[in-house]
C-alpha atoms as a PDB file:
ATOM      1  CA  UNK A   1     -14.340   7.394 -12.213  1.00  0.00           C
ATOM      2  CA  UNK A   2     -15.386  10.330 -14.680  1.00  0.00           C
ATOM      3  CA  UNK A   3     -13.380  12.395 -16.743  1.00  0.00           C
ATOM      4  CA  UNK A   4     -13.156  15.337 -13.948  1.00  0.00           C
ATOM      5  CA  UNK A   5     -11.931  12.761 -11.622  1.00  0.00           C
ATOM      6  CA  UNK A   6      -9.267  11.330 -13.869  1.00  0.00           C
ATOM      7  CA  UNK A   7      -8.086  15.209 -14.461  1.00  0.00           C
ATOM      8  CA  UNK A   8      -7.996  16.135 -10.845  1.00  0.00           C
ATOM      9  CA  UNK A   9      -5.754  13.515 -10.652  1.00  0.00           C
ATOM     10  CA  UNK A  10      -3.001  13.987 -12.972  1.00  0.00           C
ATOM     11  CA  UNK A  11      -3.337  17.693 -12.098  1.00  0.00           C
ATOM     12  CA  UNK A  12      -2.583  16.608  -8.721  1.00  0.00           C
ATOM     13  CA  UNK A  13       0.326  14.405  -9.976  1.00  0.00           C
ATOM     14  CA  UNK A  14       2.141  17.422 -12.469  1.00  0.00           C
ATOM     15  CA  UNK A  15       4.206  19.051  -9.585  1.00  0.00           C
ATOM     16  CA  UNK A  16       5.229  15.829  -8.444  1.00  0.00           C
ATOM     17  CA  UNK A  17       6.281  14.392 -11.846  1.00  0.00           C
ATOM     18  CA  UNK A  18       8.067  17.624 -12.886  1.00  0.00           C
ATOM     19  CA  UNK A  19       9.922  17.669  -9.268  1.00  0.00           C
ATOM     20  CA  UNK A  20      11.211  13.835  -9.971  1.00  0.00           C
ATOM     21  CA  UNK A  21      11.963  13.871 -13.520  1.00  0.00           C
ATOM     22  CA  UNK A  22      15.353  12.677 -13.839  1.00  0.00           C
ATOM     23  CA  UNK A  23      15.923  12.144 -10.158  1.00  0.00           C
ATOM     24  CA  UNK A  24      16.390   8.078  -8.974  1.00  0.00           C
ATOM     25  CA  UNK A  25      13.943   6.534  -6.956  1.00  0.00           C
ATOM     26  CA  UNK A  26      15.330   3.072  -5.348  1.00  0.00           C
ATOM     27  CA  UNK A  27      12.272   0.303  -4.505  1.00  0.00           C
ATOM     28  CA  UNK A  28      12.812  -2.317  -2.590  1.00  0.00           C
ATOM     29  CA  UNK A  29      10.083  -4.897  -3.766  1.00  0.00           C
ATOM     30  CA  UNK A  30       9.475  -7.942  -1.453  1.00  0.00           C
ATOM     31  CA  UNK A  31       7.481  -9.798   1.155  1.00  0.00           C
ATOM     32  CA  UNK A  32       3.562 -10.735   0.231  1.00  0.00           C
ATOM     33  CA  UNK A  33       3.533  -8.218  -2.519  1.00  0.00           C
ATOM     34  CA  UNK A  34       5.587 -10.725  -4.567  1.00  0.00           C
ATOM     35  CA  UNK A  35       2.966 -13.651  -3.707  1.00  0.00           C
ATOM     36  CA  UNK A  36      -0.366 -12.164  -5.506  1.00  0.00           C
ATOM     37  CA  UNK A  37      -0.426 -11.582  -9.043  1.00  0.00           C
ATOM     38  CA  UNK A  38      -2.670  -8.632  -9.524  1.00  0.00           C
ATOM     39  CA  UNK A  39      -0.245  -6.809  -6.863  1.00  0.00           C
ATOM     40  CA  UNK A  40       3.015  -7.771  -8.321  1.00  0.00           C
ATOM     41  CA  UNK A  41       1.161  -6.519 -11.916  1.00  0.00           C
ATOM     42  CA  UNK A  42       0.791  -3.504 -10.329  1.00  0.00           C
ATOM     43  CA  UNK A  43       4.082  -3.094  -9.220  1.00  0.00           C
ATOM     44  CA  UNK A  44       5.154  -3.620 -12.684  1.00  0.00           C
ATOM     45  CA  UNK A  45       2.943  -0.535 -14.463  1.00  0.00           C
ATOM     46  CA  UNK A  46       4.140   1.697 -11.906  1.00  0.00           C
ATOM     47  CA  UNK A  47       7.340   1.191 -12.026  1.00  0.00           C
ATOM     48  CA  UNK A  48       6.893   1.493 -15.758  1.00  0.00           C
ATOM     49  CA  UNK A  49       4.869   4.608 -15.720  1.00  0.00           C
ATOM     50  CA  UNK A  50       7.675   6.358 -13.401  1.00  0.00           C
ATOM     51  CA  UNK A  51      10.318   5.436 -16.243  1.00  0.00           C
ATOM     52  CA  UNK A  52       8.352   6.991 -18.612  1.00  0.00           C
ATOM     53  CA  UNK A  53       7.394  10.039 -17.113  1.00  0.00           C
ATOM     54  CA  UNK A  54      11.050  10.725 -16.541  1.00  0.00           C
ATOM     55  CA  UNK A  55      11.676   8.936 -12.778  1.00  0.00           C
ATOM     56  CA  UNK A  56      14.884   6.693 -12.809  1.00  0.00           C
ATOM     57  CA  UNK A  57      14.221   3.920 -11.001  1.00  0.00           C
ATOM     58  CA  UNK A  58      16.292   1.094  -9.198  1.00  0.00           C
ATOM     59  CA  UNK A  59      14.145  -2.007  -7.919  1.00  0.00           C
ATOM     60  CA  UNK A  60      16.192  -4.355  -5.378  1.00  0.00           C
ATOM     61  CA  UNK A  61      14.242  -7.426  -4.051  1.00  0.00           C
ATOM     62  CA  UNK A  62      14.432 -10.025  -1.897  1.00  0.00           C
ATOM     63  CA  UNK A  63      12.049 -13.021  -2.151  1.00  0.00           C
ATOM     64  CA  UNK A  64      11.617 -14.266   1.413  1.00  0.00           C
ATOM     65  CA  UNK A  65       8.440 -16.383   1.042  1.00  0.00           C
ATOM     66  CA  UNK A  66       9.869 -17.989  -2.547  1.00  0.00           C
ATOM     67  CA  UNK A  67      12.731 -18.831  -0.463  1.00  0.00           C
ATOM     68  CA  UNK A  68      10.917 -20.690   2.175  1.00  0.00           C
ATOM     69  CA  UNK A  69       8.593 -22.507  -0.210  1.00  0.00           C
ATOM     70  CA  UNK A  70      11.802 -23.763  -1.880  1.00  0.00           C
ATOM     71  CA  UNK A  71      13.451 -24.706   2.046  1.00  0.00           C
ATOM     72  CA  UNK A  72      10.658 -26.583   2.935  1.00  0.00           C
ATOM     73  CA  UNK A  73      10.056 -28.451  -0.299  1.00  0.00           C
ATOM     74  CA  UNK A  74      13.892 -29.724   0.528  1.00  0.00           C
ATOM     75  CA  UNK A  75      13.487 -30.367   3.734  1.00  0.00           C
ATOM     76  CA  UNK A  76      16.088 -27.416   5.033  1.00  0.00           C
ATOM     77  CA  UNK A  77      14.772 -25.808   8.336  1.00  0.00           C
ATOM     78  CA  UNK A  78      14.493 -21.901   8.001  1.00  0.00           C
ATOM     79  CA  UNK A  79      16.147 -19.685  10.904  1.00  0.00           C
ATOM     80  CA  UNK A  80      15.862 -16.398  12.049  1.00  0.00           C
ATOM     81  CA  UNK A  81      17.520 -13.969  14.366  1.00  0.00           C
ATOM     82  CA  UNK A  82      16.963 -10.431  14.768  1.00  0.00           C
ATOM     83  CA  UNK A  83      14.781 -10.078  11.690  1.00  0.00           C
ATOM     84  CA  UNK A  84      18.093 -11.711   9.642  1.00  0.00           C
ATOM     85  CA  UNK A  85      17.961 -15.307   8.143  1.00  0.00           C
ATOM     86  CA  UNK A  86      20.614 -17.528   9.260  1.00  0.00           C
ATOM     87  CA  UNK A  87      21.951 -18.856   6.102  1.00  0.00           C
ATOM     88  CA  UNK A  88      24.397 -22.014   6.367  1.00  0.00           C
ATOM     89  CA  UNK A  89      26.216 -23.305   2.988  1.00  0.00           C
ATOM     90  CA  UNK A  90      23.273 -25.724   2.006  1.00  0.00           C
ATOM     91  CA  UNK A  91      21.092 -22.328   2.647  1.00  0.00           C
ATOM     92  CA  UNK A  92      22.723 -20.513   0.496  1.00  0.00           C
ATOM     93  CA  UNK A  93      22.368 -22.413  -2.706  1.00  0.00           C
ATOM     94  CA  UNK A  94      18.738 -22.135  -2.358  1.00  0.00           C
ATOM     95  CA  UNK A  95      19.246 -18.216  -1.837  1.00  0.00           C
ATOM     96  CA  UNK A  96      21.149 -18.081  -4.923  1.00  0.00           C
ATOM     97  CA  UNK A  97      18.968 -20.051  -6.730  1.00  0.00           C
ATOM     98  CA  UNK A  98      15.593 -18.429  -5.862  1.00  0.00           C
ATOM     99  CA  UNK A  99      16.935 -14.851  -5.609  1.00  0.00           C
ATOM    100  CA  UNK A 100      19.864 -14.785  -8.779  1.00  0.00           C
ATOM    101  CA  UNK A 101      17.465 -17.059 -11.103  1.00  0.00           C
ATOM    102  CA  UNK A 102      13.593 -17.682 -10.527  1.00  0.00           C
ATOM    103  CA  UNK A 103      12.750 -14.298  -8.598  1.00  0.00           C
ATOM    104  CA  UNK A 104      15.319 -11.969 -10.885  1.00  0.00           C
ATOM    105  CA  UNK A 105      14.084 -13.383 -14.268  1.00  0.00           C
ATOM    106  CA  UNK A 106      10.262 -12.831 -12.710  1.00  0.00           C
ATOM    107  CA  UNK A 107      10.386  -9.109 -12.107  1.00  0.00           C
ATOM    108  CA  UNK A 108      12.540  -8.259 -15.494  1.00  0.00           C
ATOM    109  CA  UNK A 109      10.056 -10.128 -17.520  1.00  0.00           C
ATOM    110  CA  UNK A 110       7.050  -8.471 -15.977  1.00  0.00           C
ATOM    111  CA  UNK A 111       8.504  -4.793 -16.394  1.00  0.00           C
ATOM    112  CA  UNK A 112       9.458  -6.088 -19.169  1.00  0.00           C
ATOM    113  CA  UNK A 113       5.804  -6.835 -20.179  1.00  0.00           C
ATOM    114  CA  UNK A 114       5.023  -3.310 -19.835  1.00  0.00           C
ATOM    115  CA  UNK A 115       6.903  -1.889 -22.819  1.00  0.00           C
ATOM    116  CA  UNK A 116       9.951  -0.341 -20.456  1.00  0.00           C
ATOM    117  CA  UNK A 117      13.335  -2.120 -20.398  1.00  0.00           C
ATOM    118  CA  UNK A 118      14.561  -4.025 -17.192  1.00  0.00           C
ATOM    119  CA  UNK A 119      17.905  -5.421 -16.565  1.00  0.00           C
ATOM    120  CA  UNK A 120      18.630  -8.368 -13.943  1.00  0.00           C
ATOM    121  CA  UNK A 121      21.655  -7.735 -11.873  1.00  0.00           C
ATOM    122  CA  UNK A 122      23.009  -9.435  -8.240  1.00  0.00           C
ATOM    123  CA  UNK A 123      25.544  -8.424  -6.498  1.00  0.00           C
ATOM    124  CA  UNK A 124      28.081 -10.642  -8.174  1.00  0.00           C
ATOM    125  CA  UNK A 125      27.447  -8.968 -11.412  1.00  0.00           C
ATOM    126  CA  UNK A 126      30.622  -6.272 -11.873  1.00  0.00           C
ATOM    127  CA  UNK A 127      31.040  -6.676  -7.888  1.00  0.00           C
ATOM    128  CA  UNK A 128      28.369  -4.371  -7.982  1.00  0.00           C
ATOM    129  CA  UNK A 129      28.143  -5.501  -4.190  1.00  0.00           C
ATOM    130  CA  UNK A 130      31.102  -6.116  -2.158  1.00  0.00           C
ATOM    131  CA  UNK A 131      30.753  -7.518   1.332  1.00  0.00           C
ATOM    132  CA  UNK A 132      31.949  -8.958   4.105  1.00  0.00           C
ATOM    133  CA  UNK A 133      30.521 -11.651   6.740  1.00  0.00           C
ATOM    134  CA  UNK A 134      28.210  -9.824   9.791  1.00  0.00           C
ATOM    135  CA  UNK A 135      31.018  -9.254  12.813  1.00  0.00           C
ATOM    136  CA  UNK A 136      30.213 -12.146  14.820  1.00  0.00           C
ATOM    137  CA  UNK A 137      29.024 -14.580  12.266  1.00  0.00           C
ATOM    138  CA  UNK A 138      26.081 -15.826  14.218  1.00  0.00           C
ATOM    139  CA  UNK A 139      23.853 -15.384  11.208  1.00  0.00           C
ATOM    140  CA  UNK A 140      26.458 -17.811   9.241  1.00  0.00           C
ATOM    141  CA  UNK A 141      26.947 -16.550   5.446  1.00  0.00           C
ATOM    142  CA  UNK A 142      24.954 -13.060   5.890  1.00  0.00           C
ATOM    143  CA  UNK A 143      26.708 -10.304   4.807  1.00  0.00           C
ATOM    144  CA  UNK A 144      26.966  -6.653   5.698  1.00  0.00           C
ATOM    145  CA  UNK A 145      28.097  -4.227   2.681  1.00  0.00           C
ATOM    146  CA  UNK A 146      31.979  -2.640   2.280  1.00  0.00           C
ATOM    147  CA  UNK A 147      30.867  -0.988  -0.776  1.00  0.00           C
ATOM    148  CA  UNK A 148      28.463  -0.346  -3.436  1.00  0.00           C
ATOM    149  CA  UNK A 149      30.117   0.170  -7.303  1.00  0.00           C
ATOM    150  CA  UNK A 150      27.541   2.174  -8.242  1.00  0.00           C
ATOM    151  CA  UNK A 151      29.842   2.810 -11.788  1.00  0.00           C
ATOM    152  CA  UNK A 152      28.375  -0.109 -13.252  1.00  0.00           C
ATOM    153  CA  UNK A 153      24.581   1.364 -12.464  1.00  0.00           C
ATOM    154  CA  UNK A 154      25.290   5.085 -14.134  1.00  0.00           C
ATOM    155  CA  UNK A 155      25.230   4.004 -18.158  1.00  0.00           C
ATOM    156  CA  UNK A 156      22.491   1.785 -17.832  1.00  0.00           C
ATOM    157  CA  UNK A 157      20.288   4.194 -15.801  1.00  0.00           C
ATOM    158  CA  UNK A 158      21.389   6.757 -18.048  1.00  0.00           C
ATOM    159  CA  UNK A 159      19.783   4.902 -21.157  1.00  0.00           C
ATOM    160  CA  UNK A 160      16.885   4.213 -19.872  1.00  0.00           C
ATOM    161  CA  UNK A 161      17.185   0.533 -18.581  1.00  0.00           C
ATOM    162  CA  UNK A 162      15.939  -0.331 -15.062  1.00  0.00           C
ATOM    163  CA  UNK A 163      18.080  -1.850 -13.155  1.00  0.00           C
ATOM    164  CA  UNK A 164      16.845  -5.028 -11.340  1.00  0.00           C
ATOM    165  CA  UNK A 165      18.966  -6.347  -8.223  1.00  0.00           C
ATOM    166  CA  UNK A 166      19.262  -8.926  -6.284  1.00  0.00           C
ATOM    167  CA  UNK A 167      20.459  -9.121  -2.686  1.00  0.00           C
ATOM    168  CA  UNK A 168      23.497 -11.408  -2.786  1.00  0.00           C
ATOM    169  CA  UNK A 169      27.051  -9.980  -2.407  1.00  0.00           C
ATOM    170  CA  UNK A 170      30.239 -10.559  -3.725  1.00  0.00           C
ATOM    171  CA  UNK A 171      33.466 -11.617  -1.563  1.00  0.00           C
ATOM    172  CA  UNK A 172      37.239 -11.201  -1.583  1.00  0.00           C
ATOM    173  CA  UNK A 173      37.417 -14.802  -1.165  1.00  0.00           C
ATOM    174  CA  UNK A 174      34.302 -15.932  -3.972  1.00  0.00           C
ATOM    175  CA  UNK A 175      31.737 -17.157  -1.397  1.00  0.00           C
ATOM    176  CA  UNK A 176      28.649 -15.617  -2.124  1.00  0.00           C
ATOM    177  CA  UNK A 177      26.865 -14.060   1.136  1.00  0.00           C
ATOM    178  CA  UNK A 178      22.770 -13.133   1.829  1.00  0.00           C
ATOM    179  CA  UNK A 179      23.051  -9.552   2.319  1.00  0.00           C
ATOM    180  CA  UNK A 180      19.188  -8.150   3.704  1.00  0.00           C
ATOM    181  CA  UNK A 181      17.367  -6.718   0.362  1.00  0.00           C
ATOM    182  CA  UNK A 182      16.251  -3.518   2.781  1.00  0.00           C
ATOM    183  CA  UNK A 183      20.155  -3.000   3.523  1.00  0.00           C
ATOM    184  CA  UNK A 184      20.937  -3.821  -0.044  1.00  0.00           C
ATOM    185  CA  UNK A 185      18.422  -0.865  -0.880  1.00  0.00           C
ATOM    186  CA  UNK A 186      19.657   1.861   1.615  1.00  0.00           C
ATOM    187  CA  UNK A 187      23.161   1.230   0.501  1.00  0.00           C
ATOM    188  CA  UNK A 188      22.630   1.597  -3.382  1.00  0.00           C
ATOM    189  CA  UNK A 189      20.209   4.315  -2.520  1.00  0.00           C
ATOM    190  CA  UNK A 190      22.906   6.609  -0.883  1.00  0.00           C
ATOM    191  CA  UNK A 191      25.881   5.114  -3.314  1.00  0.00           C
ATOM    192  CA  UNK A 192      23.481   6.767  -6.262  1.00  0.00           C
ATOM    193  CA  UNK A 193      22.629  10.195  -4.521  1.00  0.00           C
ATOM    194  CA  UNK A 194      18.982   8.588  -5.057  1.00  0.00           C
ATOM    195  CA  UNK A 195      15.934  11.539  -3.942  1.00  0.00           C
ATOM    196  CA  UNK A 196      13.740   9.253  -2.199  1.00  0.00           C
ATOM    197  CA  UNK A 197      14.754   5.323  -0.725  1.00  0.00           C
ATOM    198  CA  UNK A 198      10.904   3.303  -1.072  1.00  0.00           C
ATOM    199  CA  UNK A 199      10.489   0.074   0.924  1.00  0.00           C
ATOM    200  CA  UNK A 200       7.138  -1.949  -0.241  1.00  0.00           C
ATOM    201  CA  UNK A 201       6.499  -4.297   3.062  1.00  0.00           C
ATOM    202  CA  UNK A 202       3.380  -6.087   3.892  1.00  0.00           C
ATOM    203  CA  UNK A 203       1.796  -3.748   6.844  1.00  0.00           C
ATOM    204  CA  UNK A 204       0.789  -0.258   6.739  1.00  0.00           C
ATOM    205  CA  UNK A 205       4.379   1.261   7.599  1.00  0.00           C
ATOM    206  CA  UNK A 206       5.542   1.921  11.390  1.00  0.00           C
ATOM    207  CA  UNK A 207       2.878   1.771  13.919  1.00  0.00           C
ATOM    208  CA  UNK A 208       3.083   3.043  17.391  1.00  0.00           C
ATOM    209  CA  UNK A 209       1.078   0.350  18.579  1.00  0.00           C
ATOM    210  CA  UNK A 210       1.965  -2.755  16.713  1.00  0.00           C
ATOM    211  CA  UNK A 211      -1.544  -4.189  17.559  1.00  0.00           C
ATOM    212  CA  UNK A 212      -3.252  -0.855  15.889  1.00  0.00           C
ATOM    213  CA  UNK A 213      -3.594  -0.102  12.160  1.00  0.00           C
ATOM    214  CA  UNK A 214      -5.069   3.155  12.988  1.00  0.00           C
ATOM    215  CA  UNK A 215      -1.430   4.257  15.409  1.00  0.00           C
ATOM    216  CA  UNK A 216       0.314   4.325  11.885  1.00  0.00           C
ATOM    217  CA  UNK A 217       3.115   6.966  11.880  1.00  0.00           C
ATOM    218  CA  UNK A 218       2.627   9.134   8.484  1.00  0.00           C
ATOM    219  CA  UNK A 219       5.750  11.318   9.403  1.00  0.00           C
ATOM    220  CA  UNK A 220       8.865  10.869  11.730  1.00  0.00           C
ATOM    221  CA  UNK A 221      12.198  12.534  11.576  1.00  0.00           C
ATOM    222  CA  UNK A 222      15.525  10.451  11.960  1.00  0.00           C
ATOM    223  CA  UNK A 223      15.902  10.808  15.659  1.00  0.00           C
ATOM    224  CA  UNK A 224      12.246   9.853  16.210  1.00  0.00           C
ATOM    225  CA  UNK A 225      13.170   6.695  14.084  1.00  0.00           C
ATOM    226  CA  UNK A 226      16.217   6.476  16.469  1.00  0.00           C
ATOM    227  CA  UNK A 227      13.957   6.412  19.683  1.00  0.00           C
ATOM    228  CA  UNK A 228      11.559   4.153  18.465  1.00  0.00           C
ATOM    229  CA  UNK A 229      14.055   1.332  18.352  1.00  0.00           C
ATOM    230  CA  UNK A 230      15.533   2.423  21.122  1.00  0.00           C
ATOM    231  CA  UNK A 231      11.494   2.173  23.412  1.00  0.00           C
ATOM    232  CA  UNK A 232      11.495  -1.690  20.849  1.00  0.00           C
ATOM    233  CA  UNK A 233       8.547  -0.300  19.728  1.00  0.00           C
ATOM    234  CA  UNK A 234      10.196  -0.676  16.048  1.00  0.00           C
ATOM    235  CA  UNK A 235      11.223  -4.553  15.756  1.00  0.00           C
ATOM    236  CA  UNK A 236      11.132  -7.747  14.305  1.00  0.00           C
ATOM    237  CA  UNK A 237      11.488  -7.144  10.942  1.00  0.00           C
ATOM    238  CA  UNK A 238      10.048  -4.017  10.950  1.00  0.00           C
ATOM    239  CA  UNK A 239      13.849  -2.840  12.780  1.00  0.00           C
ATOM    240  CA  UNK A 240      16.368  -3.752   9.763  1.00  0.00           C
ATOM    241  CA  UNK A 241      13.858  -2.072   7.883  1.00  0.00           C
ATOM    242  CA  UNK A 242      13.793   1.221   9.582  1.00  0.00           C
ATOM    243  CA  UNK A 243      17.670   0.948  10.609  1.00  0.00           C
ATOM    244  CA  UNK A 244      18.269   0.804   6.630  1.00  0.00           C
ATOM    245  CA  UNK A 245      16.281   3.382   6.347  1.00  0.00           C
ATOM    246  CA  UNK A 246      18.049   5.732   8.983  1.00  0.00           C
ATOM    247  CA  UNK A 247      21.354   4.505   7.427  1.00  0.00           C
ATOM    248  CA  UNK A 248      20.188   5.513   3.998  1.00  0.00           C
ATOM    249  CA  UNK A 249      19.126   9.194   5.492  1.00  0.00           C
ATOM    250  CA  UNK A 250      22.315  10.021   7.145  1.00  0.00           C
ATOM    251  CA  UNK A 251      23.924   9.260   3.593  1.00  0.00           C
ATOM    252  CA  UNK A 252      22.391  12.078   1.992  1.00  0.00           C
ATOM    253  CA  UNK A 253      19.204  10.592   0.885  1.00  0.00           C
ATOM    254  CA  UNK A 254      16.086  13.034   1.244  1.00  0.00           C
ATOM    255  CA  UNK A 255      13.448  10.744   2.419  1.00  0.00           C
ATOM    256  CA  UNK A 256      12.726   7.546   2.735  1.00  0.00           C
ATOM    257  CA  UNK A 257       8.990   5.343   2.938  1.00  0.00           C
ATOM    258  CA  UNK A 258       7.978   2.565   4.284  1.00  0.00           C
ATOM    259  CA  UNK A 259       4.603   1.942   2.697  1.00  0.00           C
ATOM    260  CA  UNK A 260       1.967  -0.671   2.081  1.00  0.00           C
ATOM    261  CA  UNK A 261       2.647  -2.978  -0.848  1.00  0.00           C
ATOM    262  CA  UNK A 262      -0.563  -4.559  -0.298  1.00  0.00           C
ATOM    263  CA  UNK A 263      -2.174  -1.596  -1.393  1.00  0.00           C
ATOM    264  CA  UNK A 264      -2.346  -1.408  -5.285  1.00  0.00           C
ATOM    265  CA  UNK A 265      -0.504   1.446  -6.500  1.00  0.00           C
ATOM    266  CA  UNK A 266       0.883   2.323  -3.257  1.00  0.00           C
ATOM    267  CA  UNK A 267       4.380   3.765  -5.305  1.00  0.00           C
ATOM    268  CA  UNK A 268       2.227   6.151  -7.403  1.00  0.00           C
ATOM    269  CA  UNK A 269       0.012   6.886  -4.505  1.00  0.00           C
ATOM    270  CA  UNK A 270       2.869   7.584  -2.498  1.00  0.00           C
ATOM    271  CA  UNK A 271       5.072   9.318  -4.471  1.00  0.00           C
ATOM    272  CA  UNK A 272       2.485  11.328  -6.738  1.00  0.00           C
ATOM    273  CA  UNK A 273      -0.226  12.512  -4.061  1.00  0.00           C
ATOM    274  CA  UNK A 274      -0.702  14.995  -1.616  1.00  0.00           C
ATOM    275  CA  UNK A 275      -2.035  12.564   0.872  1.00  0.00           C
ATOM    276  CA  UNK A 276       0.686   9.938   0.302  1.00  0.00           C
ATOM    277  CA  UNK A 277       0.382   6.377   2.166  1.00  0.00           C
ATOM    278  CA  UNK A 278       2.543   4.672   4.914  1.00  0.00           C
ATOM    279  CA  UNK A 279       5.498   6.050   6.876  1.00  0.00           C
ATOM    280  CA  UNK A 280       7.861   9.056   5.483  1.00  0.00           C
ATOM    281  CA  UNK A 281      10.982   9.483   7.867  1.00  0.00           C
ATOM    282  CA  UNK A 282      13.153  12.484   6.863  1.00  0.00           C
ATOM    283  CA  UNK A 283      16.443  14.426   7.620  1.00  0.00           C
END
């Protein structure tokens, strides 16, 4: 790249910067982005770069394949239904152990790394997220979220920390429930009046055939989204994703992306180009 390149580029990226300065961005940072170092380092210097050019933002992960790695090495069958992991008791300890301990600690240290200042959280922390069990408690201890204290997220945004979270949520009763990290991330998105909700995933965002990278949707609106479910041609685990999403919207925030993780840079691409990458769905 020469030097006219490289200043086409941040000229391109001014208007963008000066529009987001200040405003809160919430990531959600999971799936196969997590698994491949040069992508999760990449990760890392964005999220560091948006800090310092004035972007507040909020990173909630999940850690789905660390979790499996860790279920299989003890011998505990992994379940799914509906895009949600069943999680029984012996489960959970492996959630809380991956997610609150190895996975946390991970991400903090690598933004860390970068010269900005991350903070681990999990729901627990503060009861930053309170819960309750899913309805019919098919899915055993997964949770679906009462309430976000987003109180406990203002002074540490507001001095420049980062605020790194972790999808487990607090109870009434102490147990500890597996909440969905792309739920997790709607929810603290609309709790903090946040301008845009970001989910990094491993595909190319929402395709309308699921067989066809080129079908990729750059732009829906939320009852497009609705529809979409509605035809099954959003689901799997592409339909918590986009129901978070649509949640997240009717809450007040602007937009929200589903974009390619896989893709280095995808945040800065997305958020700082004309072009953009992935899936926008707005109000």
């Amino acid at each position: 790249m020469d030097d006219s390149q490289r200043v086409s580029i941040l000229s391109e990226a001014l208007p963008y910067i000066q529009s987001f300065s200040g405003r809160k961005i919430v990531i959600k940072y999971g799936g196969s982005v997590m698994e491949k170092e040069h992508l999760r380092e990449a990760v890392f210097r964005d999220v560091a770069l948006l800090s310092s050019v004035g972007v507040r933002p909020i990173i909630v992960h999940g850690g789905g394949p660390e979790i499996n790695s860790w279920l299989k090495k003890l011998e505990i069958e992994p379940k799914f239904e509906d895009g949600l992991r069943v999680t029984d008791k012996e489960t959970m300890e492996v959630v809380e152990m991956v997610l609150m301990g190895r996975v946390n600690k991970q991400i903090v240290k690598g933004i860390n790394n970068t010269g900005s200042l991350a903070i681990g959280l999990s729901g627990l922390d503060g009861n930053l997220i309170q819960a309750r069990k899913l309805k019919d408690g098919r899915h055993g201890l997964v949770g679906d979220i009462s309430k976000i204290n987003s109180d406990l997220l203002g002074p540490l945004i507001d001095k420049g920390y980062i605020p790194v979270i972790s999808s487990i949520g607090s109870t009434l009763n102490e147990a500890s429930l597996n909440i969905n990290a792309d739920y997790v991330a709607g929810e603290i998105s609309a709790a903090v009046n946040a301008e845009k909700l970001i989910l990094l995933t491993d595909t190319p965002g929402i395709l309308k055939d699921r067989n066809d990278c080129k079908s990729l949707l750059e732009q829906i609106n939320l009852k497009e989204a609705r529809d979409l479910i509605k035809q099954n041609i959003i689901a799997n685990g592409m339909r918590p994703k986009t129901e978070c999403c649509i949640r997240a919207l009717a809450q007040g925030v602007k937009a929200a992306h589903i974009i390619d993780g896989r893709v280095e840079h995808a945040l800065l691409l997305e958020i700082f180009t004309n072009s953009g990458i992935g899936t926008m769905i707005n109000a």
